[in-house]
PDB file of N, CA and C in Angstrom:
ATOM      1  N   UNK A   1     -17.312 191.297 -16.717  1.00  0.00           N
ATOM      2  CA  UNK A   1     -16.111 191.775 -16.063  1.00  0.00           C
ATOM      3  C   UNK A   1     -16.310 193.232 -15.659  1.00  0.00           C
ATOM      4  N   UNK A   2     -16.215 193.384 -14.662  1.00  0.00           N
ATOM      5  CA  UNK A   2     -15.729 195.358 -13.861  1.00  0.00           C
ATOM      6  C   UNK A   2     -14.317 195.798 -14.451  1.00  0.00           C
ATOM      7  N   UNK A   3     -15.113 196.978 -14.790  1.00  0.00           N
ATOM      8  CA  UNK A   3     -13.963 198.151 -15.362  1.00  0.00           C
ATOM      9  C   UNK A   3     -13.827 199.103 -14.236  1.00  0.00           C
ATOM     10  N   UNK A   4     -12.849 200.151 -14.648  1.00  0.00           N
ATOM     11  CA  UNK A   4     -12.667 201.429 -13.904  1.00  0.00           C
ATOM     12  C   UNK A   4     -11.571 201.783 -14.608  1.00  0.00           C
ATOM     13  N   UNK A   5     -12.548 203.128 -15.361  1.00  0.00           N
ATOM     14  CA  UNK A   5     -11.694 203.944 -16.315  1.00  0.00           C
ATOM     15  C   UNK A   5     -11.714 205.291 -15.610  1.00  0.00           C
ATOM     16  N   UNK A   6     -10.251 205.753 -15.658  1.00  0.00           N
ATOM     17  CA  UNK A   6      -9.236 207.100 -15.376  1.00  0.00           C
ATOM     18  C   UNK A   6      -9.867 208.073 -16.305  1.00  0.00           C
ATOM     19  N   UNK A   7     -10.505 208.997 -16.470  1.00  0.00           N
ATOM     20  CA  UNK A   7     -10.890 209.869 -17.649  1.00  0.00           C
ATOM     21  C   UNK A   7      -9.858 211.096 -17.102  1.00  0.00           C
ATOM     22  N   UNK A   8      -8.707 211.989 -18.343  1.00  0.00           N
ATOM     23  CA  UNK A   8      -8.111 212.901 -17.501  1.00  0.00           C
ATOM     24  C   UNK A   8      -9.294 214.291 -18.262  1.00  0.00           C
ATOM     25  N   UNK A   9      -9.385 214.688 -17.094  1.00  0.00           N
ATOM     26  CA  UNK A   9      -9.978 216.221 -17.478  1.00  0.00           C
ATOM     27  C   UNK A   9      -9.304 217.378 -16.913  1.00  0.00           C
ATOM     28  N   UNK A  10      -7.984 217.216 -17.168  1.00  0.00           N
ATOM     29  CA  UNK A  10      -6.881 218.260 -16.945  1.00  0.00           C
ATOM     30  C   UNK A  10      -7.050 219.377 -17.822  1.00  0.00           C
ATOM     31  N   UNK A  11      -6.527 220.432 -17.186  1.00  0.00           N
ATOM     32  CA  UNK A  11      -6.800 221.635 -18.434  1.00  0.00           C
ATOM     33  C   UNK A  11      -6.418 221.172 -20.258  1.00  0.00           C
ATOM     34  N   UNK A  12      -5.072 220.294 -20.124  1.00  0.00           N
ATOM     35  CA  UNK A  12      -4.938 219.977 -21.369  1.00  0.00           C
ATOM     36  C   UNK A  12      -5.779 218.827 -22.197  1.00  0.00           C
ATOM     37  N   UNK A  13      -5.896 218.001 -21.508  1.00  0.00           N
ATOM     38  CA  UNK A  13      -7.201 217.117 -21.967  1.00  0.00           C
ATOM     39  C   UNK A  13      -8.933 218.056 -22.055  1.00  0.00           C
ATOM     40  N   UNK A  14      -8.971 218.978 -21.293  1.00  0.00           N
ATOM     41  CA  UNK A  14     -10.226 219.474 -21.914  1.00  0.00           C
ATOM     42  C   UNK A  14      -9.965 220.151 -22.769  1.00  0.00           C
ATOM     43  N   UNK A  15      -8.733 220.934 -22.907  1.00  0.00           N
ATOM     44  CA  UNK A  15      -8.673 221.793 -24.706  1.00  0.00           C
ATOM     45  C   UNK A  15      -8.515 220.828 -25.623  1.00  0.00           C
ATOM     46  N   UNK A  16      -8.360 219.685 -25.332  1.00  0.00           N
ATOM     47  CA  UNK A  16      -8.107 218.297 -26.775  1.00  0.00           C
ATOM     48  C   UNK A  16      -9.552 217.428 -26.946  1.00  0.00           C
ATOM     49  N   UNK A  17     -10.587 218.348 -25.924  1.00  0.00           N
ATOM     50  CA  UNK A  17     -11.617 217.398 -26.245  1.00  0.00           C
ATOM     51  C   UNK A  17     -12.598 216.203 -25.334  1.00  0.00           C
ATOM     52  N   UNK A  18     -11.532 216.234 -24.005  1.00  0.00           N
ATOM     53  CA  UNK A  18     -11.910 215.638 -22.996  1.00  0.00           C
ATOM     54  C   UNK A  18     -13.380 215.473 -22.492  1.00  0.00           C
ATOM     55  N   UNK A  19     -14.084 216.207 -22.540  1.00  0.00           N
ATOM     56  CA  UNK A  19     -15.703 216.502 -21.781  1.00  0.00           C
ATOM     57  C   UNK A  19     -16.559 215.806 -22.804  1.00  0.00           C
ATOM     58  N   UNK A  20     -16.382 216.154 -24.496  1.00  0.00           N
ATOM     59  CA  UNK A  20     -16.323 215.240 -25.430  1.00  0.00           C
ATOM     60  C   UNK A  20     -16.993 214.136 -25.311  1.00  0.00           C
ATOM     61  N   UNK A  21     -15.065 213.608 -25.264  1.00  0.00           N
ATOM     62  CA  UNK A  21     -15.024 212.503 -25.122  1.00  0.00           C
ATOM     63  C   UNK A  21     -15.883 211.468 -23.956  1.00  0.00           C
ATOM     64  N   UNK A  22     -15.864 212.483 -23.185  1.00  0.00           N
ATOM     65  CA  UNK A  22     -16.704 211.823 -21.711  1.00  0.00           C
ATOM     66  C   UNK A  22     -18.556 211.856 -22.326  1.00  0.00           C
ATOM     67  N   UNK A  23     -18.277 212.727 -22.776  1.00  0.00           N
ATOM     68  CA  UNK A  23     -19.752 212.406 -22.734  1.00  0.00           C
ATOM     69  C   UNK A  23     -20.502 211.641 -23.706  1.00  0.00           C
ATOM     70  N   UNK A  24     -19.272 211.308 -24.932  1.00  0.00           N
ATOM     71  CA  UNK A  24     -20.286 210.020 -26.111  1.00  0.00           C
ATOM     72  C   UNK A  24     -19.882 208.422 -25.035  1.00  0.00           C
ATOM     73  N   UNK A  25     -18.726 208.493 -24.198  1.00  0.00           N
ATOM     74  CA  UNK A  25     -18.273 207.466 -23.705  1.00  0.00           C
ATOM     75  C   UNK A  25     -19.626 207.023 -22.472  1.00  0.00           C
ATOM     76  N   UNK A  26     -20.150 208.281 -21.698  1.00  0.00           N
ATOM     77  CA  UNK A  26     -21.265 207.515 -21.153  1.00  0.00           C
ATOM     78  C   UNK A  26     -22.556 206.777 -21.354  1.00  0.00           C
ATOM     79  N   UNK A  27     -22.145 207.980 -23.005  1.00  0.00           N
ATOM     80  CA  UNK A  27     -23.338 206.911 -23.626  1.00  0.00           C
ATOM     81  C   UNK A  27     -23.480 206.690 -24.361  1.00  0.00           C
ATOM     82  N   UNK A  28     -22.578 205.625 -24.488  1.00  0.00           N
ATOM     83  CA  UNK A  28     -21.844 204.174 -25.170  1.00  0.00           C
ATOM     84  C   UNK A  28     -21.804 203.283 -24.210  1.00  0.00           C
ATOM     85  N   UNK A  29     -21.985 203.256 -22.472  1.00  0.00           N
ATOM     86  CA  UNK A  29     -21.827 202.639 -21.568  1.00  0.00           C
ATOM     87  C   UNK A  29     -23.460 202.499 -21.713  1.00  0.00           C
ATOM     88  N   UNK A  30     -24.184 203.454 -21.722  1.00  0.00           N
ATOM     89  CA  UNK A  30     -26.009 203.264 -21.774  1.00  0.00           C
ATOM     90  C   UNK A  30     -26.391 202.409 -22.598  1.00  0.00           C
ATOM     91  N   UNK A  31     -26.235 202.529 -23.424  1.00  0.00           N
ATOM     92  CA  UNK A  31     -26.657 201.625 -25.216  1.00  0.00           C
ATOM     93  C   UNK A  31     -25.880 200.375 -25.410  1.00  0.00           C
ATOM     94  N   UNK A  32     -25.134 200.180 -24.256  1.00  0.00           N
ATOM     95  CA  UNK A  32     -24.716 198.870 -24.248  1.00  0.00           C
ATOM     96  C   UNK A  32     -24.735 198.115 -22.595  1.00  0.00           C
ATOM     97  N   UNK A  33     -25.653 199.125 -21.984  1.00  0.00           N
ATOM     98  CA  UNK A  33     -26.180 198.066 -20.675  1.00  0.00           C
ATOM     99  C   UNK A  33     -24.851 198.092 -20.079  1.00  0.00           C
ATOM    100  N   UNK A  34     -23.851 198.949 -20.107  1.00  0.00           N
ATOM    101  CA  UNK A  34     -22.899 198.563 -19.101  1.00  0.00           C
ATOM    102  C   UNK A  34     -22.695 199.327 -17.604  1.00  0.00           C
ATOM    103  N   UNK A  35     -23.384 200.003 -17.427  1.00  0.00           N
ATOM    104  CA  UNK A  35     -23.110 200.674 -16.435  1.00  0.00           C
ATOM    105  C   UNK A  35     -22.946 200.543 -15.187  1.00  0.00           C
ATOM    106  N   UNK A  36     -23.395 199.166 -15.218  1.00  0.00           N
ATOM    107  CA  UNK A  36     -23.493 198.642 -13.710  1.00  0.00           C
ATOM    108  C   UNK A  36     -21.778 197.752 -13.580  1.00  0.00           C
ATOM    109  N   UNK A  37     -21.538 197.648 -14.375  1.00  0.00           N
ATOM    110  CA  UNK A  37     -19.834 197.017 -14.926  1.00  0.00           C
ATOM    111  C   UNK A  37     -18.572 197.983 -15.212  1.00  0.00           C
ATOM    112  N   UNK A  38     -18.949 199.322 -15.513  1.00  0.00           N
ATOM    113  CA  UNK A  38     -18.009 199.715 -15.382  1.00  0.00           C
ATOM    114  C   UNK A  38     -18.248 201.249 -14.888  1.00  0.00           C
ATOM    115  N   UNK A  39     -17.023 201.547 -13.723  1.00  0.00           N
ATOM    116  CA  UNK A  39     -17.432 202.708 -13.072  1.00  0.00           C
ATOM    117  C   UNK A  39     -15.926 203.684 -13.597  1.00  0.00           C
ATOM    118  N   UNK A  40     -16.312 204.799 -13.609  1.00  0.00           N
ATOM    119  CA  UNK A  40     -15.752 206.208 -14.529  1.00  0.00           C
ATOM    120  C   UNK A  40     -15.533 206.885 -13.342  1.00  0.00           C
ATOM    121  N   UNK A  41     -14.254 207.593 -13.223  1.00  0.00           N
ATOM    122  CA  UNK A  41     -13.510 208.308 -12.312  1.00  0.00           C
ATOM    123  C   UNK A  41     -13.349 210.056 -13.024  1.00  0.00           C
ATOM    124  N   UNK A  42     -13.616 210.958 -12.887  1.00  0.00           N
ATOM    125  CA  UNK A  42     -12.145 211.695 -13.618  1.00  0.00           C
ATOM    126  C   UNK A  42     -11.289 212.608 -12.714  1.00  0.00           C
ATOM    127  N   UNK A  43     -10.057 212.694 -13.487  1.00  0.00           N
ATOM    128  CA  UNK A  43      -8.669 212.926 -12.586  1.00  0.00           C
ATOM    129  C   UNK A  43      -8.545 214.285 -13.292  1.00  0.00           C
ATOM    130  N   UNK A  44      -7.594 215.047 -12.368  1.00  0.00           N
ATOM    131  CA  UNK A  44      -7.368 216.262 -12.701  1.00  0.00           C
ATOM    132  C   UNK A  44      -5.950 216.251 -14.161  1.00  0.00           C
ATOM    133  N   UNK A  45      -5.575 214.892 -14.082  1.00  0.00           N
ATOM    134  CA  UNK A  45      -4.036 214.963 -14.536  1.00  0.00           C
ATOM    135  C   UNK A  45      -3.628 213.452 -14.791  1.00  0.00           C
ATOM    136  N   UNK A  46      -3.261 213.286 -15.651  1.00  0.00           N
ATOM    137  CA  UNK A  46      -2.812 211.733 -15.842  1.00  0.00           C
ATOM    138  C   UNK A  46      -1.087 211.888 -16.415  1.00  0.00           C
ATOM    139  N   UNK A  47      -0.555 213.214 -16.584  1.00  0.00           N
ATOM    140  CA  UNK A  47       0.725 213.282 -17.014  1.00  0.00           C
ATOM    141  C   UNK A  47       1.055 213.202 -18.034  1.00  0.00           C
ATOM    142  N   UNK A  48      -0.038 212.773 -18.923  1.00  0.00           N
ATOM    143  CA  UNK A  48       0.353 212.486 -20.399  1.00  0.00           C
ATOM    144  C   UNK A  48      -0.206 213.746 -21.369  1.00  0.00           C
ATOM    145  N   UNK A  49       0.235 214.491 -21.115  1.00  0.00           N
ATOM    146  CA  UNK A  49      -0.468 216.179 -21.987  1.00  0.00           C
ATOM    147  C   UNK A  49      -0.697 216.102 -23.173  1.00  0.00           C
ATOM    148  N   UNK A  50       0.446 215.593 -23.604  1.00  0.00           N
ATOM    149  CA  UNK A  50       0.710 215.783 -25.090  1.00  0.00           C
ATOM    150  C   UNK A  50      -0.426 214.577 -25.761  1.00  0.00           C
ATOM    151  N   UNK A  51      -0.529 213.868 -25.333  1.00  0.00           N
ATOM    152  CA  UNK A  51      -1.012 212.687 -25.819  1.00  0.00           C
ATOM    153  C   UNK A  51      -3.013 212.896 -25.396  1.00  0.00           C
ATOM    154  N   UNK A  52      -2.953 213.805 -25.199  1.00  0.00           N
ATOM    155  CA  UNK A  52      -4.645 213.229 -24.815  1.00  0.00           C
ATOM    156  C   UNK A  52      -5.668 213.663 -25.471  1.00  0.00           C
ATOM    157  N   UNK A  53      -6.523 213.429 -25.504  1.00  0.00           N
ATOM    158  CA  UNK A  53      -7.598 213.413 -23.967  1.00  0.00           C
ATOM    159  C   UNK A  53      -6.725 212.182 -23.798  1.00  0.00           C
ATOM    160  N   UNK A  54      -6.772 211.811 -22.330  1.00  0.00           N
ATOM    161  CA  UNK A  54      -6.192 210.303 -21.821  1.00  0.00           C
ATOM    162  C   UNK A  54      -6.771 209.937 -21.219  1.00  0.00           C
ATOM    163  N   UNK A  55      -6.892 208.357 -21.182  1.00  0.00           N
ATOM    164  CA  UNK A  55      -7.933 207.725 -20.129  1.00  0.00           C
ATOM    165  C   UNK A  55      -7.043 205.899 -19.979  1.00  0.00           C
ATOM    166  N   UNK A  56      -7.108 205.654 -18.534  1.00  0.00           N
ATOM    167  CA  UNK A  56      -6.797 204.479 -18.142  1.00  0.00           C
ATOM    168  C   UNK A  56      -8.050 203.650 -17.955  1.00  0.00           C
ATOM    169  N   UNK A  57      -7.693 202.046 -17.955  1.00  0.00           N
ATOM    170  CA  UNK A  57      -8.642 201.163 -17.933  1.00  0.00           C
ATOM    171  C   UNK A  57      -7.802 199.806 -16.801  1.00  0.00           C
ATOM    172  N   UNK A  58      -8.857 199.766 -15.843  1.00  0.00           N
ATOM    173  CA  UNK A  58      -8.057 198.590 -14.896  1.00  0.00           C
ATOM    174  C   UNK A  58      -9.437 197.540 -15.028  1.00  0.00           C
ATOM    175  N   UNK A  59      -9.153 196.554 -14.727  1.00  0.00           N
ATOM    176  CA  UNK A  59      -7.817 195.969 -13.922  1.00  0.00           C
ATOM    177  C   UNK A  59      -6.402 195.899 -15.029  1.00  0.00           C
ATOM    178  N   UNK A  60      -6.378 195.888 -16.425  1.00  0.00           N
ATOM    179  CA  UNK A  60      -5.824 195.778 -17.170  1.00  0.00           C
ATOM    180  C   UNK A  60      -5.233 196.545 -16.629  1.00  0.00           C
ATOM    181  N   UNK A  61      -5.033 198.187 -16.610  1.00  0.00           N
ATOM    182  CA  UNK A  61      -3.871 198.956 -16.277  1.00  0.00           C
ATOM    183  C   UNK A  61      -3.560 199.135 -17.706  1.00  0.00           C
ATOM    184  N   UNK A  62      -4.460 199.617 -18.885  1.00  0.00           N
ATOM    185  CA  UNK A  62      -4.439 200.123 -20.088  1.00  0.00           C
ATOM    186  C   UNK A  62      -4.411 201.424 -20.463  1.00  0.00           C
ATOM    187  N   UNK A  63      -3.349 202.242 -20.529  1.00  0.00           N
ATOM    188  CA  UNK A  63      -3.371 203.717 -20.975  1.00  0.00           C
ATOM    189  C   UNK A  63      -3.651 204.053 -22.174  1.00  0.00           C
ATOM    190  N   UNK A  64      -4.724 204.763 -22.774  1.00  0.00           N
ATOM    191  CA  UNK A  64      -4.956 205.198 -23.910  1.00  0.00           C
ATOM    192  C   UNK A  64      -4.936 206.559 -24.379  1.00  0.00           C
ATOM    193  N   UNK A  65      -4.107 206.576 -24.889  1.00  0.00           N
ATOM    194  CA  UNK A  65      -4.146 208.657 -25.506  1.00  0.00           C
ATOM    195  C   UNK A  65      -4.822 208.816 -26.724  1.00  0.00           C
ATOM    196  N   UNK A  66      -5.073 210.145 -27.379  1.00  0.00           N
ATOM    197  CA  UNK A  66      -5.730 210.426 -28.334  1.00  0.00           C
ATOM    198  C   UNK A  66      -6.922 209.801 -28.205  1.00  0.00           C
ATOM    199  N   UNK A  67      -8.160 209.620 -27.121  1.00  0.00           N
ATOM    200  CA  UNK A  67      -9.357 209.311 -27.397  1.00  0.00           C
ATOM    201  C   UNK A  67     -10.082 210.263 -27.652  1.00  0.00           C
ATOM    202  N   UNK A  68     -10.253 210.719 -28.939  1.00  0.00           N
ATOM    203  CA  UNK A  68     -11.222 211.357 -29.528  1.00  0.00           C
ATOM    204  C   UNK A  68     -12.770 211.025 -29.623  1.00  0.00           C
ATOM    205  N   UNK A  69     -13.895 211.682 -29.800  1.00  0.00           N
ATOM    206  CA  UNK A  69     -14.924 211.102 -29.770  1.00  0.00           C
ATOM    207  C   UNK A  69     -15.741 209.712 -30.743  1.00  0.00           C
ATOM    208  N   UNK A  70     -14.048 210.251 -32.023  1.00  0.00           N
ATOM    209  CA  UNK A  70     -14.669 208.730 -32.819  1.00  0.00           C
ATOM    210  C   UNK A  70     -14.226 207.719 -32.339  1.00  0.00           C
ATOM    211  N   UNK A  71     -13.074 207.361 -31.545  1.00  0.00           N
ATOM    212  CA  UNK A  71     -12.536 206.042 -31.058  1.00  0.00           C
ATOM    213  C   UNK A  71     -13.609 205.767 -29.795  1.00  0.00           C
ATOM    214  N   UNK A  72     -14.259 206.629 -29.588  1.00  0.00           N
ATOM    215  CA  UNK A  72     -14.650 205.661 -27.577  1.00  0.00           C
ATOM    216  C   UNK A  72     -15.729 204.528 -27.970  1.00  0.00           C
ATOM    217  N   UNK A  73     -16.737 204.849 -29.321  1.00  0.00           N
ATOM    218  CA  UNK A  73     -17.750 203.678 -29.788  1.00  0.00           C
ATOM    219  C   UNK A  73     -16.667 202.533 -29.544  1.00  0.00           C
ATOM    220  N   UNK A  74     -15.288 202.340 -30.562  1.00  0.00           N
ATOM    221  CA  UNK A  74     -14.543 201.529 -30.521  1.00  0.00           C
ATOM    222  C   UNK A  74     -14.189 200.604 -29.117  1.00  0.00           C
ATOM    223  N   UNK A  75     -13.864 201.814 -28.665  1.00  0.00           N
ATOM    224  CA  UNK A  75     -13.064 201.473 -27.420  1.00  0.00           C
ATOM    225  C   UNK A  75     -14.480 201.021 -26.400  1.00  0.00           C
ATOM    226  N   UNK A  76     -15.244 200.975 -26.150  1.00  0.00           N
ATOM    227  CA  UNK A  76     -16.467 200.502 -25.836  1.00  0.00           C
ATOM    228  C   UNK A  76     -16.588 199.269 -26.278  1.00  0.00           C
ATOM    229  N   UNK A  77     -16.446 198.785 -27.479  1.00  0.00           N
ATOM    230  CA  UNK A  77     -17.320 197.711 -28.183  1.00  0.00           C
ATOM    231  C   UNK A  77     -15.811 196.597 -27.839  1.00  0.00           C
ATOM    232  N   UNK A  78     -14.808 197.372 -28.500  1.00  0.00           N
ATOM    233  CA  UNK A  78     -13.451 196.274 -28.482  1.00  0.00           C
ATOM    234  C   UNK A  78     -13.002 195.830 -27.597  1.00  0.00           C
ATOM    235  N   UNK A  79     -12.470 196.913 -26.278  1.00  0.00           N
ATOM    236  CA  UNK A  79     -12.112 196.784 -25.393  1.00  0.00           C
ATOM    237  C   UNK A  79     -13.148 196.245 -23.711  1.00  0.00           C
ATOM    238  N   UNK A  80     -13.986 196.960 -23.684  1.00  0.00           N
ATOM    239  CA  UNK A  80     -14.951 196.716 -22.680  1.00  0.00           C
ATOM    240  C   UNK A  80     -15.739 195.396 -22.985  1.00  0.00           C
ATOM    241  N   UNK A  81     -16.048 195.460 -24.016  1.00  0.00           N
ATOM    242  CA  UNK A  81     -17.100 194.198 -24.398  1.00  0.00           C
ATOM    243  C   UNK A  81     -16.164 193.193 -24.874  1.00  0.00           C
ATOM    244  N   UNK A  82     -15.293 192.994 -25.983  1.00  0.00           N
ATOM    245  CA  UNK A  82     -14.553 192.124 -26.317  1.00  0.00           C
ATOM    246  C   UNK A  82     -13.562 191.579 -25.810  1.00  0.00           C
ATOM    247  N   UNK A  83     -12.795 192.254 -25.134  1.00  0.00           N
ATOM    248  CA  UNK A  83     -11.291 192.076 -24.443  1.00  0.00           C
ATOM    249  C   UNK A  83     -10.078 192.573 -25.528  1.00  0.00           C
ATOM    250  N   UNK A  84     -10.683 193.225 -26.361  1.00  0.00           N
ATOM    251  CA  UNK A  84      -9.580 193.279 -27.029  1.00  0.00           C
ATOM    252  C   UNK A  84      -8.754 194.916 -26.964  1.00  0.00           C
ATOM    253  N   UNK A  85      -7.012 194.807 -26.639  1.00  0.00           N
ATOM    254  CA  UNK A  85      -6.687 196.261 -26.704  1.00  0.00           C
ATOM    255  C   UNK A  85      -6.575 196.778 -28.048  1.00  0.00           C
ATOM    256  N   UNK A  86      -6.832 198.480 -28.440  1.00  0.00           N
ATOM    257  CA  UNK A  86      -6.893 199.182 -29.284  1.00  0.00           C
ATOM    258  C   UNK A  86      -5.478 199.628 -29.471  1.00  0.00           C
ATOM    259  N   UNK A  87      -4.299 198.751 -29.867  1.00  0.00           N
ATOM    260  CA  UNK A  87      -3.253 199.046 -29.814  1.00  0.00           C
ATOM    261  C   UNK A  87      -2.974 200.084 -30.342  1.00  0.00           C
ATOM    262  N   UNK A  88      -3.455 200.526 -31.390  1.00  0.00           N
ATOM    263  CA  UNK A  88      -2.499 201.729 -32.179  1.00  0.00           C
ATOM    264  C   UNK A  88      -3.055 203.045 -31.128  1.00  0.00           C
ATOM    265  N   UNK A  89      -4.156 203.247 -30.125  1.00  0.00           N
ATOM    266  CA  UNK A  89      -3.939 204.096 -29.385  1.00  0.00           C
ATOM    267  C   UNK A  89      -3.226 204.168 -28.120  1.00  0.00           C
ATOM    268  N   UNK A  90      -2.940 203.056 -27.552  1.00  0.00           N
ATOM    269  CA  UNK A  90      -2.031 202.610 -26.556  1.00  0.00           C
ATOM    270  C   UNK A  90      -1.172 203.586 -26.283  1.00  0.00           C
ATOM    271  N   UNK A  91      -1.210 204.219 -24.887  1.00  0.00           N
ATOM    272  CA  UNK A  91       0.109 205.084 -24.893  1.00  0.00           C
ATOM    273  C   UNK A  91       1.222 204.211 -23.473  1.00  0.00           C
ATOM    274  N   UNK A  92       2.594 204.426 -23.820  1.00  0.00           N
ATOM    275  CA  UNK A  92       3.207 203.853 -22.401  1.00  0.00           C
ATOM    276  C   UNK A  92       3.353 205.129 -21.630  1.00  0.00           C
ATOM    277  N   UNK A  93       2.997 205.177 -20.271  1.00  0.00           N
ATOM    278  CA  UNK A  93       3.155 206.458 -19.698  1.00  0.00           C
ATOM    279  C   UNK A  93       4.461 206.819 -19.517  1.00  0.00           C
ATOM    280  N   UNK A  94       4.792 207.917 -19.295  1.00  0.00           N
ATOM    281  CA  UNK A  94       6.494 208.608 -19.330  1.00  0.00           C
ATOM    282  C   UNK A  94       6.154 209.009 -17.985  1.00  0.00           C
ATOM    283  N   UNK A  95       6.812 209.083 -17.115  1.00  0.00           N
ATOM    284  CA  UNK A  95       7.600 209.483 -15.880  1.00  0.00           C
ATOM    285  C   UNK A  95       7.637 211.270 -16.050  1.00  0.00           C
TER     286      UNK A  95
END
């Protein structure tokens, strides 16, 4: 299955860790052969400040806050490879 994950690297997502996070997440995409499956965007702003680093996942249309560098192995293995969502990081976006 094709992904396309939102990475925010807004000023507030890079003071929470964002670049981080981006960078065990690409390679976690290497060491698991995915790269040709899922393609990585990053946005200036995803709106969710408080909540981040933040990153979306389509086609699902999955918002995740608090991805720290220990959840993305997770979020790699569960979500990308398994199908499964990481509910307790799940954020609903606010307006």
């Amino acid at each position: 299955m094709f992904h396309h994950l939102f990475v925010c690297t807004g000023p507030t997502c890079s003071q929470q860790g964002a670049e981080e996070t981006l960078q065990i997440l690409q390679q976690k995409l290497e060491e698991h052969h995915l790269r040709k499956n899922v393609r990585v965007t990053l946005c200036r702003c995803l709106g969710q400040c408080g909540n981040g680093p933040n990153m979306v996942i389509y086609p699902e249309g999955t918002w995740y806050g608090h991805m720290e560098e220990k959840e993305v192995g997770r979020l790699v293995k569960e979500h990308l490879i398994e199908g499964k969502v990481l509910s307790r990081l799940v954020q609903i976006p606010v307006d």
